[in-house]
C-alpha atoms as a PDB file:
ATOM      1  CA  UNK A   1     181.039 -62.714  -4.458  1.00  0.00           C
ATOM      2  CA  UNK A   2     182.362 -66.216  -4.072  1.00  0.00           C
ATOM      3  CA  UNK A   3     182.277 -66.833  -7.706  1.00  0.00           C
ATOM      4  CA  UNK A   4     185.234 -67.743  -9.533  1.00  0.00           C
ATOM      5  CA  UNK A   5     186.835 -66.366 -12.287  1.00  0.00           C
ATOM      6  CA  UNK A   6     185.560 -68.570 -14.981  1.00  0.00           C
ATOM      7  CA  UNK A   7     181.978 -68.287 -13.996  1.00  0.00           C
ATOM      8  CA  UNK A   8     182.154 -64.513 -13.449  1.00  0.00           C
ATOM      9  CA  UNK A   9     181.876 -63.929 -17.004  1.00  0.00           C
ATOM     10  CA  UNK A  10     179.214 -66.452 -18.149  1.00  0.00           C
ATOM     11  CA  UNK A  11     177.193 -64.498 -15.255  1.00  0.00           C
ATOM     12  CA  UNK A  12     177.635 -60.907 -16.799  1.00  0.00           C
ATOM     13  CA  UNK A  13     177.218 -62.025 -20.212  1.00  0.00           C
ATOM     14  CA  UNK A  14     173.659 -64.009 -18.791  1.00  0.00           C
ATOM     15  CA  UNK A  15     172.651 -60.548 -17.157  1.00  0.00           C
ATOM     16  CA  UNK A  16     173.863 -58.704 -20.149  1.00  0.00           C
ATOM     17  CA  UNK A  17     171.680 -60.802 -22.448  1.00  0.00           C
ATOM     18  CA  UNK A  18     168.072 -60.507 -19.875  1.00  0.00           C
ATOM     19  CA  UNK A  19     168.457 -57.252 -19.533  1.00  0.00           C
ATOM     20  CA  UNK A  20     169.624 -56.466 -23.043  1.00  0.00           C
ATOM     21  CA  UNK A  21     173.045 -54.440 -22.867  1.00  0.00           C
ATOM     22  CA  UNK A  22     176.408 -55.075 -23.284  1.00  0.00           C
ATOM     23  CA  UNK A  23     178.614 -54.658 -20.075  1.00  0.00           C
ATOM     24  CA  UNK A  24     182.561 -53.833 -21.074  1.00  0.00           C
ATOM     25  CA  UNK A  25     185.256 -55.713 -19.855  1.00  0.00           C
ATOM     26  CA  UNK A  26     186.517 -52.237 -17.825  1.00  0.00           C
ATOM     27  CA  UNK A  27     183.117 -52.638 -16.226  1.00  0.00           C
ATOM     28  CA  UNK A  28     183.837 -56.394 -15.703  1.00  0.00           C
ATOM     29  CA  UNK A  29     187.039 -55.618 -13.673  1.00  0.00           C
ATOM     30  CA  UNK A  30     185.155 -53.314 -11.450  1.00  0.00           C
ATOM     31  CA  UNK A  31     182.495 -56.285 -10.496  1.00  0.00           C
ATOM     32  CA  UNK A  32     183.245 -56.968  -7.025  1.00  0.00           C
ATOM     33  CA  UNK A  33     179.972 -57.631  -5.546  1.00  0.00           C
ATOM     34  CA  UNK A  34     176.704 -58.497  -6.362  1.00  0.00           C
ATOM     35  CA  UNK A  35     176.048 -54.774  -5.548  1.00  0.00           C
ATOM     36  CA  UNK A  36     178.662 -53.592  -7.698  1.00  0.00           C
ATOM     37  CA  UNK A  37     176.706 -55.896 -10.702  1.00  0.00           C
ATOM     38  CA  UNK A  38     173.318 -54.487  -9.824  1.00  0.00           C
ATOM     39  CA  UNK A  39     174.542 -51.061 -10.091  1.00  0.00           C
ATOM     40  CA  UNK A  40     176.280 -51.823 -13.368  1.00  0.00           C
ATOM     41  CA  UNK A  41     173.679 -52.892 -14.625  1.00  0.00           C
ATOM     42  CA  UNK A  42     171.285 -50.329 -13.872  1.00  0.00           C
ATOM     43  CA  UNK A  43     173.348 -47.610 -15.363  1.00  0.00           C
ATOM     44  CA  UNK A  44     173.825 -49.350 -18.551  1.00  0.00           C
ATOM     45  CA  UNK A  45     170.255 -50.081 -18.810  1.00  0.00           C
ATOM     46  CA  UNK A  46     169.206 -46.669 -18.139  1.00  0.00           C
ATOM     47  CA  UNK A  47     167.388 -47.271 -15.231  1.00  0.00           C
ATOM     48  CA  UNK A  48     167.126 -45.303 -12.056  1.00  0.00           C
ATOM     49  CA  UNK A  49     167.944 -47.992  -8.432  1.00  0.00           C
ATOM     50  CA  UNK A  50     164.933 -48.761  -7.005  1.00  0.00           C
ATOM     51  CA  UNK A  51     163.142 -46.650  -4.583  1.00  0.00           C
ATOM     52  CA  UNK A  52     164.205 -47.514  -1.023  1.00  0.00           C
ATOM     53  CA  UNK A  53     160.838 -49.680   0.693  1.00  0.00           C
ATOM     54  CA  UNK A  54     162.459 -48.207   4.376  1.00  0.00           C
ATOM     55  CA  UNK A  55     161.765 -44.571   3.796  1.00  0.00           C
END
């Protein structure tokens, strides 16, 4: 992600707090891209990925 590994978790906690859930540190291990956050995320949220605008 070319982030390093003190800002890493000031990022999740940030995204934790706007979208209002709490991502565990086995989840934090598994953060390897932005896509892997997203996706994170989403499934701790609840939320379904966004439709795809290409099909």
């Amino acid at each position: 992600m070319g982030i390093d590994s003190l800002s890493l978790p000031e990022l999740i906690r940030r995204l934790g707090k706007r979208f209002q859930v709490t991502v565990p540190d086995e989840d934090t291990g598994q953060a390897h891209t932005v896509g892997d956050l997203v996706r994170i995320i989403q499934r701790l949220a609840g939320s379904d990925p966004p439709a795809d605008p290409t099909r």
